[in-house]
Protein backbone atom coordinates (compact mmCIF):
# COMPACT_ATOMS: atom_id res chain seq x y z
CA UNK A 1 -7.69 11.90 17.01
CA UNK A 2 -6.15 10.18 13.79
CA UNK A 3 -6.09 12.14 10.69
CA UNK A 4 -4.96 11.69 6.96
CA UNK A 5 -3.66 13.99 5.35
CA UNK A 6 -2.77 13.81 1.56
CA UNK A 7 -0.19 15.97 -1.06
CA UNK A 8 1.53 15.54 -3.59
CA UNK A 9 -1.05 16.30 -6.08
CA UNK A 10 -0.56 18.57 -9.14
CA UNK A 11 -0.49 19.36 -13.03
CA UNK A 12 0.89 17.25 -15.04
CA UNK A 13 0.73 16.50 -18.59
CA UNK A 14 -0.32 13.12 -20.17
CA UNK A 15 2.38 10.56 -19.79
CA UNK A 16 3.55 12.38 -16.75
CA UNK A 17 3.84 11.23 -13.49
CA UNK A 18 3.14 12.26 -10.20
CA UNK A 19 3.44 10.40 -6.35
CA UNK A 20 0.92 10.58 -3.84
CA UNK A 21 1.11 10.53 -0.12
CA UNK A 22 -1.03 10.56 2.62
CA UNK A 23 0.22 10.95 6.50
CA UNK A 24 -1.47 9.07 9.13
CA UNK A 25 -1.30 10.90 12.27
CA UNK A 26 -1.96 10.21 15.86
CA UNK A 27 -2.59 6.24 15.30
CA UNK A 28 -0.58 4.73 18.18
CA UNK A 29 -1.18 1.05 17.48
CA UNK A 30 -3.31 -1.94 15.80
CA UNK A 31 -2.73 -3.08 11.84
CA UNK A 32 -4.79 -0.70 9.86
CA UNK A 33 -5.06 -1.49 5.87
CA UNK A 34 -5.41 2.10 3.78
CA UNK A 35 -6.64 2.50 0.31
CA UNK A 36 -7.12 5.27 -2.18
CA UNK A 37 -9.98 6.49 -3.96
CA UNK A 38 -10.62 9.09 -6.38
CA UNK A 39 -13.56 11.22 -7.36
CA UNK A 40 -13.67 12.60 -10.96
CA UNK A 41 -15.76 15.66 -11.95
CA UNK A 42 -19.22 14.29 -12.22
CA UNK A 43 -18.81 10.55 -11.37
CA UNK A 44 -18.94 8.89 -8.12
CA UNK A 45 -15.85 7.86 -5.89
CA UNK A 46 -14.24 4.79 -7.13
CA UNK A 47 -12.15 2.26 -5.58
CA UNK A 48 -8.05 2.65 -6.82
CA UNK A 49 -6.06 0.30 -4.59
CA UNK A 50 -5.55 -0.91 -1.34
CA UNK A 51 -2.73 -2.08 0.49
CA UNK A 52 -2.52 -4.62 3.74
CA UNK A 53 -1.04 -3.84 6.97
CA UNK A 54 2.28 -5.47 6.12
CA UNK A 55 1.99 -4.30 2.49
CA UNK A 56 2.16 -8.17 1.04
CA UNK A 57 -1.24 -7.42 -0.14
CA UNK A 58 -2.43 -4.93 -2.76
CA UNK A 59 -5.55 -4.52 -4.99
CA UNK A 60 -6.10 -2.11 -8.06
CA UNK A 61 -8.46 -1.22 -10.04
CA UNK A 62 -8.23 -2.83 -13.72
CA UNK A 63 -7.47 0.94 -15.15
CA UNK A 64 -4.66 1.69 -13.15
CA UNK A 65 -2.98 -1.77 -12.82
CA UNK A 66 0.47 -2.01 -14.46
CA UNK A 67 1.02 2.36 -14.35
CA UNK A 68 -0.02 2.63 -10.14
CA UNK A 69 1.36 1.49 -7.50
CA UNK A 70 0.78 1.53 -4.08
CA UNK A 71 3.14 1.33 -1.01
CA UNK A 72 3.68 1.86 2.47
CA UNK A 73 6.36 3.07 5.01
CA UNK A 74 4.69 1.78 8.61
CA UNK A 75 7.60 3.58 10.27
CA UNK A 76 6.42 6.92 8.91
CA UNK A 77 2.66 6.22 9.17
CA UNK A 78 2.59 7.00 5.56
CA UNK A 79 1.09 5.70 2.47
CA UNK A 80 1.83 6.27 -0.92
CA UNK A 81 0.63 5.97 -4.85
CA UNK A 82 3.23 6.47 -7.29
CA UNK A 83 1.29 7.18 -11.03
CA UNK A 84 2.87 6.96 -13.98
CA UNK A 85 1.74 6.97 -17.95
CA UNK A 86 -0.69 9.20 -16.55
CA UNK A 87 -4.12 9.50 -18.97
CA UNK A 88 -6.61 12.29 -18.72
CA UNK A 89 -9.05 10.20 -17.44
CA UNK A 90 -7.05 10.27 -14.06
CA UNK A 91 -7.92 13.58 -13.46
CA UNK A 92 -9.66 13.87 -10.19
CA UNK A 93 -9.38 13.97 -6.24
CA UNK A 94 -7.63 11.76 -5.10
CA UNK A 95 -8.65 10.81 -1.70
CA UNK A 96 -6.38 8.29 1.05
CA UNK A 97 -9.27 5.90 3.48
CA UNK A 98 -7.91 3.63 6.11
CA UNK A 99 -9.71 0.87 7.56
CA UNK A 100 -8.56 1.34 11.17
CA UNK A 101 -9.91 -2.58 12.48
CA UNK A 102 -8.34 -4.68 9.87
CA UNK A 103 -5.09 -5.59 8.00
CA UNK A 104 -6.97 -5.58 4.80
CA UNK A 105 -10.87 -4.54 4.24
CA UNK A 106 -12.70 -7.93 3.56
CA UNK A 107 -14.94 -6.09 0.28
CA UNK A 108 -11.07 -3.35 -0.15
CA UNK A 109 -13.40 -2.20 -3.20
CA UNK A 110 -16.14 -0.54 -1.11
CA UNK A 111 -16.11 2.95 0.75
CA UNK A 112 -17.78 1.67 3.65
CA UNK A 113 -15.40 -0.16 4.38
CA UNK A 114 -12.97 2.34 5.48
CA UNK A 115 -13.68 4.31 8.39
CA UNK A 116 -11.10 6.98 8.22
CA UNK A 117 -10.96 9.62 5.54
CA UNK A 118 -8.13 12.55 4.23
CA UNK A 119 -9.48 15.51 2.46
CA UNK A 120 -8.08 14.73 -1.22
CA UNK A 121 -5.55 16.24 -3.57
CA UNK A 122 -6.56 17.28 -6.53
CA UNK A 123 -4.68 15.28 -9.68
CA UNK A 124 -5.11 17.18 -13.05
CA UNK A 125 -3.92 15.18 -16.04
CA UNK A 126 -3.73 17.65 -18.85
CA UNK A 127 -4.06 16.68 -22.69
């Protein structure tokens, strides 16, 4: 059974920054693209980037773009989203999806597009 399992969440104060990972574990084979999302209190989840199988590709959300960035280690089955300049308005669970069937999600934006899910870290951005 694969699973995703995120840490590296925290405190941190405005300006901070923090890095995110998320394990994938028990995926054997096939080119899977993985994405992260975040939920803040209140809101719905919304799309923060996405990465391709081969990591060539990557997608952020206007927000985040120039202070995120999203990698990959395919040798570790791991993901990662280093944040920096970190606002307030970052604060939330942060979850890690993967789309298991494709290199990179056709609509990357859109939860349904990922069929595998980690449980979130919590990202508090203080003030």
């Amino acid at each position: 059974q694969v699973q995703l399992v995120e840490s590296g969440g925290g405190l941190v104060q405005a300006g901070g920054s923090l890095r995110l990972s998320c394990a994938v574990s028990g995926r054997t084979s096939s080119s899977y693209a993985m994405g992260w999302f975040r939920q803040a209190p209140g809101k719905e989840r919304e799309f923060v980037a996405v990465i391709s199988w081969s990591g060539s590709v990557a997608y952020y959300i206007d927000s985040v773009n120039g202070r995120f960035t999203i990698s990959r280690d395919n040798a570790k089955n791991t993901v990662y989203l280093q944040m920096n300049s970190l606002k307030p308005e970052d604060t939330a669970v942060y979850y890690c999806a993967a789309d298991s069937s494709r290199a990179i999600p056709s609509r990357p934006r859109v939860e349904g597009e990922y069929d595998l899910w980690g449980q979130g870290t919590q990202v508090t951005v203080s003030s």
